[in-house]
N, C-alpha and C. Protein backbone atom coordinates (compact mmCIF):
# COMPACT_ATOMS: atom_id res chain seq x y z
N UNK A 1 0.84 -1.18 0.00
CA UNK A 1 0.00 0.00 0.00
C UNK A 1 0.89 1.24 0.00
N UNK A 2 0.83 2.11 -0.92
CA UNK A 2 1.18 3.74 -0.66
C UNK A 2 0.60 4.19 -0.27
N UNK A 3 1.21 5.13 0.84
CA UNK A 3 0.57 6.09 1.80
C UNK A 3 0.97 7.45 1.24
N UNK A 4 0.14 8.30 0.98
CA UNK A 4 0.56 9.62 0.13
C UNK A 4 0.35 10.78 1.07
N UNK A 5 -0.59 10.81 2.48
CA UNK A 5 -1.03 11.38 3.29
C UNK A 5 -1.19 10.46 4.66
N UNK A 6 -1.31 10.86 5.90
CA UNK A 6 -1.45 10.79 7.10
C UNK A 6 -1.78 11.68 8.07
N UNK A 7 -2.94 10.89 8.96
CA UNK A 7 -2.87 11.97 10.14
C UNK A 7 -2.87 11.54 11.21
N UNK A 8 -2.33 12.40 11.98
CA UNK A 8 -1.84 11.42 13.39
C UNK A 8 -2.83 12.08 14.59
N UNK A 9 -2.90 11.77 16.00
CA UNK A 9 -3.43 12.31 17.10
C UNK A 9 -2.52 11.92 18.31
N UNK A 10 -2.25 13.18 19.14
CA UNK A 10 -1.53 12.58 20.34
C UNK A 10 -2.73 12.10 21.26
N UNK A 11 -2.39 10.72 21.54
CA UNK A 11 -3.60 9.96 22.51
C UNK A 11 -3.07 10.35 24.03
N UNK A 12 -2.19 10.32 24.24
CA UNK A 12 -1.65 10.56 25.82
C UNK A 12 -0.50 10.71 25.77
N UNK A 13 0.28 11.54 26.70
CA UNK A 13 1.57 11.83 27.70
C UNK A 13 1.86 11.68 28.57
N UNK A 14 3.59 11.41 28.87
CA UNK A 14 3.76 11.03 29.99
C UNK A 14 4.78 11.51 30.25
N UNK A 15 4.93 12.80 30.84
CA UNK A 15 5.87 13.88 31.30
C UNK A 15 7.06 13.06 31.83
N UNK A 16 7.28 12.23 32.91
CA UNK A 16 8.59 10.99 33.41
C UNK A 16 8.99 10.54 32.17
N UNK A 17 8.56 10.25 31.32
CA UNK A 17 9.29 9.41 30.88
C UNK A 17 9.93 10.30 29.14
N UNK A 18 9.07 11.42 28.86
CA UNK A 18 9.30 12.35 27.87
C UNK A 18 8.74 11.21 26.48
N UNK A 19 7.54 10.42 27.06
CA UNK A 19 6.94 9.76 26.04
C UNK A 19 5.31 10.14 25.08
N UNK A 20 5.10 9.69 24.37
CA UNK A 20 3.56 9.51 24.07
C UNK A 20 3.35 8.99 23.37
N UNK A 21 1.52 8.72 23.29
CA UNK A 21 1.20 7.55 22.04
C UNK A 21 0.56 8.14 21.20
N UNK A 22 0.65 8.25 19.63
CA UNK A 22 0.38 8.92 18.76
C UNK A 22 -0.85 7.41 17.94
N UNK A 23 -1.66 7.73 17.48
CA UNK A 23 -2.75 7.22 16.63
C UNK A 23 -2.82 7.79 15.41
N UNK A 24 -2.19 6.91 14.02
CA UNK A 24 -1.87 7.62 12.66
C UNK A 24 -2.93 6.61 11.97
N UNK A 25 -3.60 7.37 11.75
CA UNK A 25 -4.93 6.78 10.05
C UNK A 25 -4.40 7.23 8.96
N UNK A 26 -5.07 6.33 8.09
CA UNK A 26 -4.56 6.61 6.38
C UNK A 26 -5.74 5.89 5.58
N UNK A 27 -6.00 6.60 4.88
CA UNK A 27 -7.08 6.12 4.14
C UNK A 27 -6.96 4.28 3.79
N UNK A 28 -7.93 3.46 3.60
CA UNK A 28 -7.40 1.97 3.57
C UNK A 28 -6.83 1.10 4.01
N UNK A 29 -6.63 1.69 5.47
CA UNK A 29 -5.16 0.65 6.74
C UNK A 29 -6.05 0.65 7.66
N UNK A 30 -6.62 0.18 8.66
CA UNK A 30 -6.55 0.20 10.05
C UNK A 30 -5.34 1.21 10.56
N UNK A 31 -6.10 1.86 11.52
CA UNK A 31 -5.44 2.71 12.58
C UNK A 31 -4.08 2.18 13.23
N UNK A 32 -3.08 2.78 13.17
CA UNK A 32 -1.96 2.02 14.34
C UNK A 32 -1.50 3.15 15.06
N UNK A 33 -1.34 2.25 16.20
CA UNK A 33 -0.92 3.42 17.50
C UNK A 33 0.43 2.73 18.33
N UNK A 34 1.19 4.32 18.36
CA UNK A 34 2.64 4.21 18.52
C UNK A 34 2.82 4.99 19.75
N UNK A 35 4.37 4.59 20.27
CA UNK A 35 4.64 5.09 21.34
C UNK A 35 5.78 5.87 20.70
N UNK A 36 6.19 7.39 21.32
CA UNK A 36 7.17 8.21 20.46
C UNK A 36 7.61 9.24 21.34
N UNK A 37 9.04 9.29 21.44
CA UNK A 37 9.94 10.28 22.26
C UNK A 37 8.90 11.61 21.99
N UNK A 38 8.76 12.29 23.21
CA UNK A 38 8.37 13.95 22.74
C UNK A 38 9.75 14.29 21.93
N UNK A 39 9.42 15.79 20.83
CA UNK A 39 9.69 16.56 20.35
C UNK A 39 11.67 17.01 21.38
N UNK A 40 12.48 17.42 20.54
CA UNK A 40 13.63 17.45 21.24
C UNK A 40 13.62 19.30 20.89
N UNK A 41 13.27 20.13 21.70
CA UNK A 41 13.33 21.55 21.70
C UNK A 41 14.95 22.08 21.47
N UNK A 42 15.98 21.64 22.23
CA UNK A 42 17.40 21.84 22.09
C UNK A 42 17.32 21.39 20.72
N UNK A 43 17.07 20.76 20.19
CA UNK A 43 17.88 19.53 18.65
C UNK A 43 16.96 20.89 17.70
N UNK A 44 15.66 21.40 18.31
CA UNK A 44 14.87 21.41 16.85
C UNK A 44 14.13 20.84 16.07
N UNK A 45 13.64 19.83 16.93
CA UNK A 45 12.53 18.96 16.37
C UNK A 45 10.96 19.89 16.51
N UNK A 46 10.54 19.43 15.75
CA UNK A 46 8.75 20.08 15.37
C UNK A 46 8.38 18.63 15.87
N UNK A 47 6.94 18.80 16.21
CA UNK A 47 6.13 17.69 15.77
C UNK A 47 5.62 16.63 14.93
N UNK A 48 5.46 17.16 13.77
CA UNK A 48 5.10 17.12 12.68
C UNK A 48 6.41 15.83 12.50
N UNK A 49 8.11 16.39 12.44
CA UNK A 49 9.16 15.61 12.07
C UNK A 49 9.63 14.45 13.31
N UNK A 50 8.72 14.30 14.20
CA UNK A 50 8.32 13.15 15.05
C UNK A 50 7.33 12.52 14.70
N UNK A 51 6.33 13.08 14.06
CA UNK A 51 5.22 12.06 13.52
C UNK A 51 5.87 11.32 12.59
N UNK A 52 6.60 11.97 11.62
CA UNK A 52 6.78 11.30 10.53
C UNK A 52 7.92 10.19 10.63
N UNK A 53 8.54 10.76 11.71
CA UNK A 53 10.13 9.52 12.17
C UNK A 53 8.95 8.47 12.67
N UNK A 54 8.56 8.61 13.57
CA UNK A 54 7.85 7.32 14.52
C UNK A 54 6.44 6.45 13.62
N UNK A 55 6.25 7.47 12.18
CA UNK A 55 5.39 6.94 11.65
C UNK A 55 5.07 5.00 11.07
N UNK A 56 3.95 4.65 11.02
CA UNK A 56 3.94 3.23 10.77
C UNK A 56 4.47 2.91 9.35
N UNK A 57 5.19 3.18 8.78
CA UNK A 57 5.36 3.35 7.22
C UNK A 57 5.60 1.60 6.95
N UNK A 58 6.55 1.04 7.57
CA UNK A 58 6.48 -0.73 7.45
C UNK A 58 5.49 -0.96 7.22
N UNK A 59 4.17 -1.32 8.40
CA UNK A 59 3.24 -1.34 8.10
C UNK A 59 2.34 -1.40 7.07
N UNK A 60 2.55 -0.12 6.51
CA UNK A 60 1.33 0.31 5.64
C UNK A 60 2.12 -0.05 4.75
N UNK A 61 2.90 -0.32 3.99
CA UNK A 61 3.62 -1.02 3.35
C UNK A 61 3.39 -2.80 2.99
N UNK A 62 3.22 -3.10 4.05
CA UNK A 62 2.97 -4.58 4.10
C UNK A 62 1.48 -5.18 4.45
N UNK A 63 0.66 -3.71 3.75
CA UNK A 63 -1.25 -4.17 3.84
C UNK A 63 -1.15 -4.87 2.89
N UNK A 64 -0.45 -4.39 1.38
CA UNK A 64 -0.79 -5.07 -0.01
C UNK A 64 -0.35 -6.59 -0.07
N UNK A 65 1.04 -6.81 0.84
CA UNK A 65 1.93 -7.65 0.26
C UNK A 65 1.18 -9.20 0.76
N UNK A 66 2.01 -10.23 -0.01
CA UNK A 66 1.20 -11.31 -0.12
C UNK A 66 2.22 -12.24 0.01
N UNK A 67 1.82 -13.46 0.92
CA UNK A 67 2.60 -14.30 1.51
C UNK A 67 2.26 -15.71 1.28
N UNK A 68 3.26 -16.46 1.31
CA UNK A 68 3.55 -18.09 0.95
C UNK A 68 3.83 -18.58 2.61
N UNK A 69 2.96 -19.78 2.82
CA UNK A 69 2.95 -20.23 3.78
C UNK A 69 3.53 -21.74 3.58
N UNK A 70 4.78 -21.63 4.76
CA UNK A 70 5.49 -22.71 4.55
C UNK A 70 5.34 -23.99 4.72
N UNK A 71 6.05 -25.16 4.49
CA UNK A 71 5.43 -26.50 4.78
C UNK A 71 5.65 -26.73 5.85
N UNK A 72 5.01 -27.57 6.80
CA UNK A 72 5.70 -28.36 8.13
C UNK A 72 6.39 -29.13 7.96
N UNK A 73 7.58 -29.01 8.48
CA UNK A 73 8.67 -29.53 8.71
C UNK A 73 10.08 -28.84 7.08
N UNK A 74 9.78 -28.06 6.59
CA UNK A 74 10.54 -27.15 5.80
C UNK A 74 11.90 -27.00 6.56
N UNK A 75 13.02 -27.63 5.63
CA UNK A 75 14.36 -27.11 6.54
C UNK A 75 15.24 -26.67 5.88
N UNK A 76 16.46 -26.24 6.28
CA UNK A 76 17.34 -26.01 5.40
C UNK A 76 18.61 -25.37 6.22
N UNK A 77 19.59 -25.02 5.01
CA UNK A 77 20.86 -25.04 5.59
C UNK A 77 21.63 -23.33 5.12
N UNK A 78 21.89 -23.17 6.09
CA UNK A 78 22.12 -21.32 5.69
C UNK A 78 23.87 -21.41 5.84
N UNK A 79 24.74 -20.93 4.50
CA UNK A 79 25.96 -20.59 4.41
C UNK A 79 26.24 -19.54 4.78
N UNK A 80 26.93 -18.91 5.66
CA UNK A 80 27.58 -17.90 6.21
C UNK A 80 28.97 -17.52 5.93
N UNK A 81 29.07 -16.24 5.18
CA UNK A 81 30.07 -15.77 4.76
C UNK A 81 31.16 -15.23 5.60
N UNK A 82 32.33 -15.93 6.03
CA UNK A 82 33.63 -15.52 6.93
C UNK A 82 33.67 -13.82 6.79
N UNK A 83 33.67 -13.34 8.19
CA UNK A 83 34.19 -11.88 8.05
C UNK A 83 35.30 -11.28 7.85
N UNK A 84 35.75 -10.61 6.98
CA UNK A 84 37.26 -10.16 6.99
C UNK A 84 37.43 -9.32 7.97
């Protein structure tokens, strides 16, 4: 799914801990609700560029996608490349 727009709501704060939970809709997703550092006033953070860092973008990303469900008992053997 592309998300071309979003809107978020702060659901609650919690002054100790400099947290809150933000609730972001998008047209065609179910609602998801996140937990997200307040705004950093020293750094220069807005709101707005906390919504969009903490935003669900994985998510909404992975409404469209479509999955193969594996066999029971499926195994296999993973080669691992020596680190230089």
């Amino acid at each position: 799914m592309q998300v071309t727009n979003f809107t978020y709501v702060v659901q609650s704060v919690d002054e100790d801990s400099k947290t809150m939970v933000l609730v972001y809709s998008t047209d065609g997703a179910p609602d998801f609700t996140v937990s997200a550092l307040f705004p950093r006033v020293d750094l220069g953070e807005t709101m707005e560029e906390i919504a969009w860092k903490f935003a669900p973008w994985y998510e909404w990303r992975e409404i469209d996608a479509q999955y193969e469900a594996p066999e029971v008992g499926h195994s296999g053997t993973v080669q691992i490349a020596p680190q230089e």
